[in-house]
PDB file of N, CA and C in Angstrom:
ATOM      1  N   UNK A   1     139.454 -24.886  80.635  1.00  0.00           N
ATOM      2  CA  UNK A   1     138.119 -24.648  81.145  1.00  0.00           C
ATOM      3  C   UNK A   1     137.659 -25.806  82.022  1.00  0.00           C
ATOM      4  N   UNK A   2     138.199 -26.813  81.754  1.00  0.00           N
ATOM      5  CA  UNK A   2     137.690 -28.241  82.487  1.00  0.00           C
ATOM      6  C   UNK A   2     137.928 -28.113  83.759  1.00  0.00           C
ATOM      7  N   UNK A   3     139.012 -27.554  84.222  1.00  0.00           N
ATOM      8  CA  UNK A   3     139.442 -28.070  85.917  1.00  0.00           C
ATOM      9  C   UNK A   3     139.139 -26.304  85.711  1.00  0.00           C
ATOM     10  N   UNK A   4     138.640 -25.592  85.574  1.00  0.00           N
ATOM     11  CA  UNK A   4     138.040 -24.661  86.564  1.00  0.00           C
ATOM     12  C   UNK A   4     136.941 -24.707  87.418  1.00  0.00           C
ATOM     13  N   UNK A   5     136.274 -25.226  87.219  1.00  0.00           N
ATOM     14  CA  UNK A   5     134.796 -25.702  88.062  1.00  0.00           C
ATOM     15  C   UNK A   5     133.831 -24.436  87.498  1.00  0.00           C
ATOM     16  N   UNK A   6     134.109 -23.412  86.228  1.00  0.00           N
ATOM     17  CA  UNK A   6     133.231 -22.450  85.681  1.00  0.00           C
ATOM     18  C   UNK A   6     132.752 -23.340  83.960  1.00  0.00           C
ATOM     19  N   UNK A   7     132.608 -23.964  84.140  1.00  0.00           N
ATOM     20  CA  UNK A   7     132.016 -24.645  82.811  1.00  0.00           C
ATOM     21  C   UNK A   7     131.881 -26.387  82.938  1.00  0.00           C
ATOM     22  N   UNK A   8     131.339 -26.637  81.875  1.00  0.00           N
ATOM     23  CA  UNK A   8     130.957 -28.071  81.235  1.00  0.00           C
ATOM     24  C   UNK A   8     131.808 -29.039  81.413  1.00  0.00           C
ATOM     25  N   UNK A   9     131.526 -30.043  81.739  1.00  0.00           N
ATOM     26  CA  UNK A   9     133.023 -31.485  81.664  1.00  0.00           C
ATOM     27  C   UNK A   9     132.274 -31.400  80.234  1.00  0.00           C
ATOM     28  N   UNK A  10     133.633 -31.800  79.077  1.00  0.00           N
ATOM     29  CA  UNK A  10     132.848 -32.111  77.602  1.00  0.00           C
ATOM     30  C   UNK A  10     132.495 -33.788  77.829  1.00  0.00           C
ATOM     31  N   UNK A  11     132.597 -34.733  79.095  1.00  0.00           N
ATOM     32  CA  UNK A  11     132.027 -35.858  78.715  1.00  0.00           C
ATOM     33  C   UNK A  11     130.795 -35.769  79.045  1.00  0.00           C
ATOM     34  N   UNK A  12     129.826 -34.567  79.972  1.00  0.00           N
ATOM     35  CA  UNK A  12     128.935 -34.012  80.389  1.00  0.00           C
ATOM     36  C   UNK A  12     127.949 -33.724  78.742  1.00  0.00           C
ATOM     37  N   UNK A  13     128.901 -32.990  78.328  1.00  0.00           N
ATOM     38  CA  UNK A  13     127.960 -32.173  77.371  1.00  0.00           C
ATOM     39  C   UNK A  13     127.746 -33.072  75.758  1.00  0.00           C
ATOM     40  N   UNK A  14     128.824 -34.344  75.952  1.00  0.00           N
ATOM     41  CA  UNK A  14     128.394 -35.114  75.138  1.00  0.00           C
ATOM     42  C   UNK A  14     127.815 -36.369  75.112  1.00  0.00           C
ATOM     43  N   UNK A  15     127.413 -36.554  76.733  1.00  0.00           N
ATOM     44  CA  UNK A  15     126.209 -37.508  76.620  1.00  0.00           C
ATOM     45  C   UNK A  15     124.990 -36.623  76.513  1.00  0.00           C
ATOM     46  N   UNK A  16     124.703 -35.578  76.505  1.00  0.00           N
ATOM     47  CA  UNK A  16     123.580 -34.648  76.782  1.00  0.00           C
ATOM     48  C   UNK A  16     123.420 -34.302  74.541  1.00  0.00           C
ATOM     49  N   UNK A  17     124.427 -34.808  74.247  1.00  0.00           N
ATOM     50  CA  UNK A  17     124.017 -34.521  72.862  1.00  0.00           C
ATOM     51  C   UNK A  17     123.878 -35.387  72.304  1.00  0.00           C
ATOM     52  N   UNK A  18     124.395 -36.556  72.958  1.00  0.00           N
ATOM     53  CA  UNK A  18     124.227 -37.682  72.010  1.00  0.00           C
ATOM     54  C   UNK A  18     122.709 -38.694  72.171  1.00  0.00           C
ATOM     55  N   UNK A  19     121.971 -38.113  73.302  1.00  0.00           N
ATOM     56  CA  UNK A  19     120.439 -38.456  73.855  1.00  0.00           C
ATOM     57  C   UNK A  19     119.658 -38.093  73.114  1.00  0.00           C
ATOM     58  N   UNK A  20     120.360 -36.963  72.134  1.00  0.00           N
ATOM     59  CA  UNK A  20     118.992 -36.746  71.329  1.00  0.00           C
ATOM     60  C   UNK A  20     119.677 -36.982  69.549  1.00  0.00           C
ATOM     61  N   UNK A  21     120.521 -37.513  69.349  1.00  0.00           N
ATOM     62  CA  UNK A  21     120.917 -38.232  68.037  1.00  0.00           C
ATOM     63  C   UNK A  21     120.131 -39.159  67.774  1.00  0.00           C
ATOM     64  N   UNK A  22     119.914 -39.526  66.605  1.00  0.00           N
ATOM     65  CA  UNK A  22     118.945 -40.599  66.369  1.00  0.00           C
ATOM     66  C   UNK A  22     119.764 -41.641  65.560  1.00  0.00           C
ATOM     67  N   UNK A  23     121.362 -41.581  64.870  1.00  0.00           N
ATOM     68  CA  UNK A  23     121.910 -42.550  64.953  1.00  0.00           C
ATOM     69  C   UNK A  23     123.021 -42.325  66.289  1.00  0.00           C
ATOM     70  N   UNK A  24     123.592 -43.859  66.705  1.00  0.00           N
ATOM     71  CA  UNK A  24     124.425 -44.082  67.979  1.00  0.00           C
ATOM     72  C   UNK A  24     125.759 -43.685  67.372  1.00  0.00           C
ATOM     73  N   UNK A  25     125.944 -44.133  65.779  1.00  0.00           N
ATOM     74  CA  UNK A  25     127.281 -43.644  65.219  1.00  0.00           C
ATOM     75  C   UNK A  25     127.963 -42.410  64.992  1.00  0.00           C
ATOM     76  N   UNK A  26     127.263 -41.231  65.338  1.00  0.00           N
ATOM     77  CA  UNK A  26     127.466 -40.157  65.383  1.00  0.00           C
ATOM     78  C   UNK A  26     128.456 -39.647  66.056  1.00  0.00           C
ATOM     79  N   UNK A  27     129.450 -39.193  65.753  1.00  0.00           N
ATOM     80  CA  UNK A  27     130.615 -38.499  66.611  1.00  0.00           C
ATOM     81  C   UNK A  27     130.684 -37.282  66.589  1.00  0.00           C
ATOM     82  N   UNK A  28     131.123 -36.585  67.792  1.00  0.00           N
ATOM     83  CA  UNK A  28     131.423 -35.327  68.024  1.00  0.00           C
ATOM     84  C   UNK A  28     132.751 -34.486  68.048  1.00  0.00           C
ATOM     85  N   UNK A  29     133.686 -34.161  67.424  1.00  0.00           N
ATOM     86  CA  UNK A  29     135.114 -33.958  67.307  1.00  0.00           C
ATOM     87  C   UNK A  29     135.037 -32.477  68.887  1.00  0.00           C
ATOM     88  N   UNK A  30     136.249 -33.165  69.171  1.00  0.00           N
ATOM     89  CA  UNK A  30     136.454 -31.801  70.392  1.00  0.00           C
ATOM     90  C   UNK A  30     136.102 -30.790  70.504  1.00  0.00           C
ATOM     91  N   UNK A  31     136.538 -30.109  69.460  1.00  0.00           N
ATOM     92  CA  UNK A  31     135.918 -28.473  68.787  1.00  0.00           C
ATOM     93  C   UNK A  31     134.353 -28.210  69.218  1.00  0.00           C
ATOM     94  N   UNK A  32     133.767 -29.369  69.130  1.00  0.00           N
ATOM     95  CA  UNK A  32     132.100 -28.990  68.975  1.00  0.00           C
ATOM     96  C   UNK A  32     131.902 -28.867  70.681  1.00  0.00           C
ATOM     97  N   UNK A  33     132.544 -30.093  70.644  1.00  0.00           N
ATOM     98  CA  UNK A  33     132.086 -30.460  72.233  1.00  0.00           C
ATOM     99  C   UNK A  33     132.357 -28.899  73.775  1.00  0.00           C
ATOM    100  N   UNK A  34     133.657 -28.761  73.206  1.00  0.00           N
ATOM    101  CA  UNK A  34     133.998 -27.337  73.631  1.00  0.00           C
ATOM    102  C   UNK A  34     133.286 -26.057  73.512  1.00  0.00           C
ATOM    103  N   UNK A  35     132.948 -26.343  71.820  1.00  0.00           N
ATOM    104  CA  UNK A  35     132.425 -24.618  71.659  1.00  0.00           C
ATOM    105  C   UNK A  35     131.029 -24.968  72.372  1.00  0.00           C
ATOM    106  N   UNK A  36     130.116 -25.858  72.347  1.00  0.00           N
ATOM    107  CA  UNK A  36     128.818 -25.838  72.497  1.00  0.00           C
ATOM    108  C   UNK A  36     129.152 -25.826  74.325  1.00  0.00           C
ATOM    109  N   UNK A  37     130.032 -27.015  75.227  1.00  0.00           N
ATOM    110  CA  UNK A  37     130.310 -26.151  76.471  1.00  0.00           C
ATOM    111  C   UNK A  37     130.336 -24.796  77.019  1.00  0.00           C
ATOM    112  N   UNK A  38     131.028 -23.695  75.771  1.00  0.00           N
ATOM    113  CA  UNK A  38     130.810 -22.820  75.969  1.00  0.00           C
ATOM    114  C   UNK A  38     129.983 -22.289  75.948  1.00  0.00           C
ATOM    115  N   UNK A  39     129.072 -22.694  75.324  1.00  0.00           N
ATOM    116  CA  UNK A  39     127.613 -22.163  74.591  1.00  0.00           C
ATOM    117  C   UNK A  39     126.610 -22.111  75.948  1.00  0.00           C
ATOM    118  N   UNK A  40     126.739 -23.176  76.401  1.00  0.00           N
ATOM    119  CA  UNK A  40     125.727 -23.524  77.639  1.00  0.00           C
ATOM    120  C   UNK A  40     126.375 -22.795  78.740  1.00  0.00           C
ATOM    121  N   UNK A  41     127.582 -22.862  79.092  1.00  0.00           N
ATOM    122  CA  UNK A  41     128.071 -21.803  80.088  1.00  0.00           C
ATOM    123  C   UNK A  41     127.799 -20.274  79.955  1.00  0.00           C
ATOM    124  N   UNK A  42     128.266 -19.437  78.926  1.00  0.00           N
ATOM    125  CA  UNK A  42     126.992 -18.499  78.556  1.00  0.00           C
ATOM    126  C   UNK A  42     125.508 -18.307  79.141  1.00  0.00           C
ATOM    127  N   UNK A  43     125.347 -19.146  78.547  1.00  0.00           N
ATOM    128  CA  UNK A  43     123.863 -19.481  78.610  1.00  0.00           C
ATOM    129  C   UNK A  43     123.057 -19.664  80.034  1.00  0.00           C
ATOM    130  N   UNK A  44     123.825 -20.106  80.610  1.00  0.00           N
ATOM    131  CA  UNK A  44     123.909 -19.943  82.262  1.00  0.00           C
ATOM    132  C   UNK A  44     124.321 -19.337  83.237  1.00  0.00           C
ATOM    133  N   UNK A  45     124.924 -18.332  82.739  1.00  0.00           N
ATOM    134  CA  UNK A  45     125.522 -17.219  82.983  1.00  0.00           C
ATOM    135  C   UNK A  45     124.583 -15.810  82.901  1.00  0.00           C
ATOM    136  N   UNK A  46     123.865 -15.941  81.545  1.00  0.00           N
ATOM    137  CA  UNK A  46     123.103 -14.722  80.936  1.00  0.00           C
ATOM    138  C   UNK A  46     121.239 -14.832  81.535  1.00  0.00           C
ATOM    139  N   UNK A  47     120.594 -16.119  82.335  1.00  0.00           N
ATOM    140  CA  UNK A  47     119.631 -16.082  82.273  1.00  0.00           C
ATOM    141  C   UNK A  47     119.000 -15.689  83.468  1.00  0.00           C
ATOM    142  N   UNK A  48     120.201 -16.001  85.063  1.00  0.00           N
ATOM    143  CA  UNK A  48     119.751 -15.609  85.955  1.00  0.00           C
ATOM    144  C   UNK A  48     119.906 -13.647  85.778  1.00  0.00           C
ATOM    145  N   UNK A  49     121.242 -13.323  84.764  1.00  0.00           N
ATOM    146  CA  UNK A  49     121.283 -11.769  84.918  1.00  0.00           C
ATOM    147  C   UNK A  49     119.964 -11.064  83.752  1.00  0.00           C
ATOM    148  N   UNK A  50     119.098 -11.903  83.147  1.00  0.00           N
ATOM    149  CA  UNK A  50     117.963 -11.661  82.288  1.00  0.00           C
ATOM    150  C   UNK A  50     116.788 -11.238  83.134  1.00  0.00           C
ATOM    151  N   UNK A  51     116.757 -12.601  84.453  1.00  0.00           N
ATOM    152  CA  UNK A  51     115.935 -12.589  85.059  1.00  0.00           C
ATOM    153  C   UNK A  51     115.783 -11.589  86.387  1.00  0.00           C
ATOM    154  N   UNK A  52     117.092 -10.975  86.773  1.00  0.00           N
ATOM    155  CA  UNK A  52     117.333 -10.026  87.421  1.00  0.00           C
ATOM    156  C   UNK A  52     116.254  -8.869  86.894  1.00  0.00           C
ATOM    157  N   UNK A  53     117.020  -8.351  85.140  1.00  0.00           N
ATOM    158  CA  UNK A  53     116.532  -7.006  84.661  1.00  0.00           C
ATOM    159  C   UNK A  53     114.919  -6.910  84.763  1.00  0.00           C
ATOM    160  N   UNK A  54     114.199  -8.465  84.666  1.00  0.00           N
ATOM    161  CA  UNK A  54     113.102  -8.351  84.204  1.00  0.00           C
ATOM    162  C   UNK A  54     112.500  -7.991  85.943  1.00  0.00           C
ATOM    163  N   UNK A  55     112.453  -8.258  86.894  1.00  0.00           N
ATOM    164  CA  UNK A  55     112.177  -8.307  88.445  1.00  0.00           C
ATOM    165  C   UNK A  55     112.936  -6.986  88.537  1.00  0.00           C
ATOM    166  N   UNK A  56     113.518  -6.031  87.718  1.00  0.00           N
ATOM    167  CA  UNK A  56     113.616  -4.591  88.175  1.00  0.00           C
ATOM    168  C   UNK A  56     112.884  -3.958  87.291  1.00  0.00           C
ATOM    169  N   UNK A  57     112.467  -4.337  86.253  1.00  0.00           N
ATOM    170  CA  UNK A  57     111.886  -3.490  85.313  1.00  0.00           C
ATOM    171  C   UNK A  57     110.119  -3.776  85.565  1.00  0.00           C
ATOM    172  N   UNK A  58     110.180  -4.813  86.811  1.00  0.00           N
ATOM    173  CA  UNK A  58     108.505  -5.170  87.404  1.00  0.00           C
ATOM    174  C   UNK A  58     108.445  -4.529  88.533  1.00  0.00           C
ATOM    175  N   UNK A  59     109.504  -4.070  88.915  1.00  0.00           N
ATOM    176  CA  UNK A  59     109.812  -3.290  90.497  1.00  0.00           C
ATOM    177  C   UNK A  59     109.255  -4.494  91.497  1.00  0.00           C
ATOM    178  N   UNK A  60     109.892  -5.765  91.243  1.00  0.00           N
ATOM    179  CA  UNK A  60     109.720  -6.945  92.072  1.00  0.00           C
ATOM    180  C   UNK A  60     110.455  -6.470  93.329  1.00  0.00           C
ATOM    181  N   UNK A  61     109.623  -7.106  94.238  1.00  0.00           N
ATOM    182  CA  UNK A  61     110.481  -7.140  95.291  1.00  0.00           C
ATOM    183  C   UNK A  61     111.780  -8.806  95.494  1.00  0.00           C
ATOM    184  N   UNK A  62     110.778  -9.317  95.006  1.00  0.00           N
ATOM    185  CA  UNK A  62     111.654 -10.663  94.841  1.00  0.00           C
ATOM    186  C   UNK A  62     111.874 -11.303  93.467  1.00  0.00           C
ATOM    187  N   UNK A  63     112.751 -12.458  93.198  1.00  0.00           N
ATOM    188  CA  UNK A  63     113.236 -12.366  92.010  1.00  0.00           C
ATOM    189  C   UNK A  63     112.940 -14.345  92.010  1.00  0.00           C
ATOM    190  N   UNK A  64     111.334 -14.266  90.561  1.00  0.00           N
ATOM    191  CA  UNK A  64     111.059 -15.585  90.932  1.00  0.00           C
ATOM    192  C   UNK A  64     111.065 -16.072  89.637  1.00  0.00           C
ATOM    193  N   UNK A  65     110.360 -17.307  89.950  1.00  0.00           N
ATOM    194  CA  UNK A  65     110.482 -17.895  88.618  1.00  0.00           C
ATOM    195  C   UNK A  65     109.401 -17.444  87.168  1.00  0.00           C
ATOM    196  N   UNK A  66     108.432 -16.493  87.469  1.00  0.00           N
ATOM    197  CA  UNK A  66     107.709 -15.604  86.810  1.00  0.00           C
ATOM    198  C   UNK A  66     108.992 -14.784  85.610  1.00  0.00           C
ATOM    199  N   UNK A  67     110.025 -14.154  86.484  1.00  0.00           N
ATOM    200  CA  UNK A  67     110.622 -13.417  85.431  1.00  0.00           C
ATOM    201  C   UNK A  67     111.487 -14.474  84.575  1.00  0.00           C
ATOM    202  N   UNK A  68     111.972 -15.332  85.565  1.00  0.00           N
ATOM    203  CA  UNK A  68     112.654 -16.525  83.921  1.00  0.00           C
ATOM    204  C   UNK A  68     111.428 -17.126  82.962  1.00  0.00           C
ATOM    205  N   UNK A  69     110.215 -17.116  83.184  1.00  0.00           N
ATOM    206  CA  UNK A  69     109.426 -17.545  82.219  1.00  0.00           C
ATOM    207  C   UNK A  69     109.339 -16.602  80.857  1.00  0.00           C
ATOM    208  N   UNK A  70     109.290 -15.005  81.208  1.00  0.00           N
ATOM    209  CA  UNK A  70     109.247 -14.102  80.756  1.00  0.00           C
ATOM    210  C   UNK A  70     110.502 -13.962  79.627  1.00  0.00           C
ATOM    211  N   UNK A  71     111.759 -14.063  80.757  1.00  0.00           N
ATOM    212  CA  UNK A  71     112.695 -13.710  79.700  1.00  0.00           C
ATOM    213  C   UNK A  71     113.578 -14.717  78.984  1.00  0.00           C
ATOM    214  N   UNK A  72     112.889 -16.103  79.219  1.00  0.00           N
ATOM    215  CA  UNK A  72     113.619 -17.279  78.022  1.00  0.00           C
ATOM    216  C   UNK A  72     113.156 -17.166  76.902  1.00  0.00           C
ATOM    217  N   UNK A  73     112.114 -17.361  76.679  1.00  0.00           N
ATOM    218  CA  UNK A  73     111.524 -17.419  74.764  1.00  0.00           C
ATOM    219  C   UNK A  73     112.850 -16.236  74.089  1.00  0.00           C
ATOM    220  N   UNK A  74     113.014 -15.182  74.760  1.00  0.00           N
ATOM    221  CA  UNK A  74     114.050 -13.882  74.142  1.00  0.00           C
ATOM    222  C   UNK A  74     115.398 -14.403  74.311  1.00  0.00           C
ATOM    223  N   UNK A  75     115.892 -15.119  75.208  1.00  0.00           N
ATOM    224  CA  UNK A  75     116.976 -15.478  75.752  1.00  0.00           C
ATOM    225  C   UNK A  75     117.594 -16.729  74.958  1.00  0.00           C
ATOM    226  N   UNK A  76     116.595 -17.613  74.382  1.00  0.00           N
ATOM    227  CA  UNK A  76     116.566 -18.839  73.831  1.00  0.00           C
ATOM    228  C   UNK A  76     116.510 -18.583  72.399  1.00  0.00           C
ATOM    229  N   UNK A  77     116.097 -16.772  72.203  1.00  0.00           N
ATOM    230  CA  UNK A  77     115.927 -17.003  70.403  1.00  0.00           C
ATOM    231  C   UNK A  77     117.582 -15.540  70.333  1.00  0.00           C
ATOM    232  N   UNK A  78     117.944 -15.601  70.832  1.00  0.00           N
ATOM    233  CA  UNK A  78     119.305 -14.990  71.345  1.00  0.00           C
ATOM    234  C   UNK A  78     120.563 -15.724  70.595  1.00  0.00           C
ATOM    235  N   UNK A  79     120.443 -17.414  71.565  1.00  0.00           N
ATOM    236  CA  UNK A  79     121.442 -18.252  71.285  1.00  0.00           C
ATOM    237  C   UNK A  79     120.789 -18.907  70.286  1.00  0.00           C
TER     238      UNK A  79
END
């Protein structure tokens, strides 16, 4: 997944987890670092096609940041 350029570097996704640890000794074994990469790739994947449905189901003509407001709280209690 790393050298595809469709997901996470895991040294990406584990300074982004370790910012919100509250001890520094905390380690992350590969496994995590990966699955949660995946997690966020998903996740970035599923919100612009959320925000699509919601700007057709408003009969938007354009597709703004109104419908991602709409469809994260659902999107966020998803993952």
């Amino acid at each position: 997944m790393e050298g595809s350029g469709t997901g996470f570097r895991k040294e990406l996704v584990s300074k982004l987890l370790h910012l919100h640890f509250k001890n520094d000794k905390t380690k992350v074994s590969g496994d995590v670092l990966q699955l949660t990469a995946e997690l966020l790739r998903i996740f970035t994947m599923e919100a612009p096609v959320h925000r699509v449905w919601q700007a057709q189901a408003e009969d938007a003509v354009q597709v703004g940041v109104e419908q991602l407001e709409k469809v994260l709280p659902q999107l966020l209690l998803d993952f």
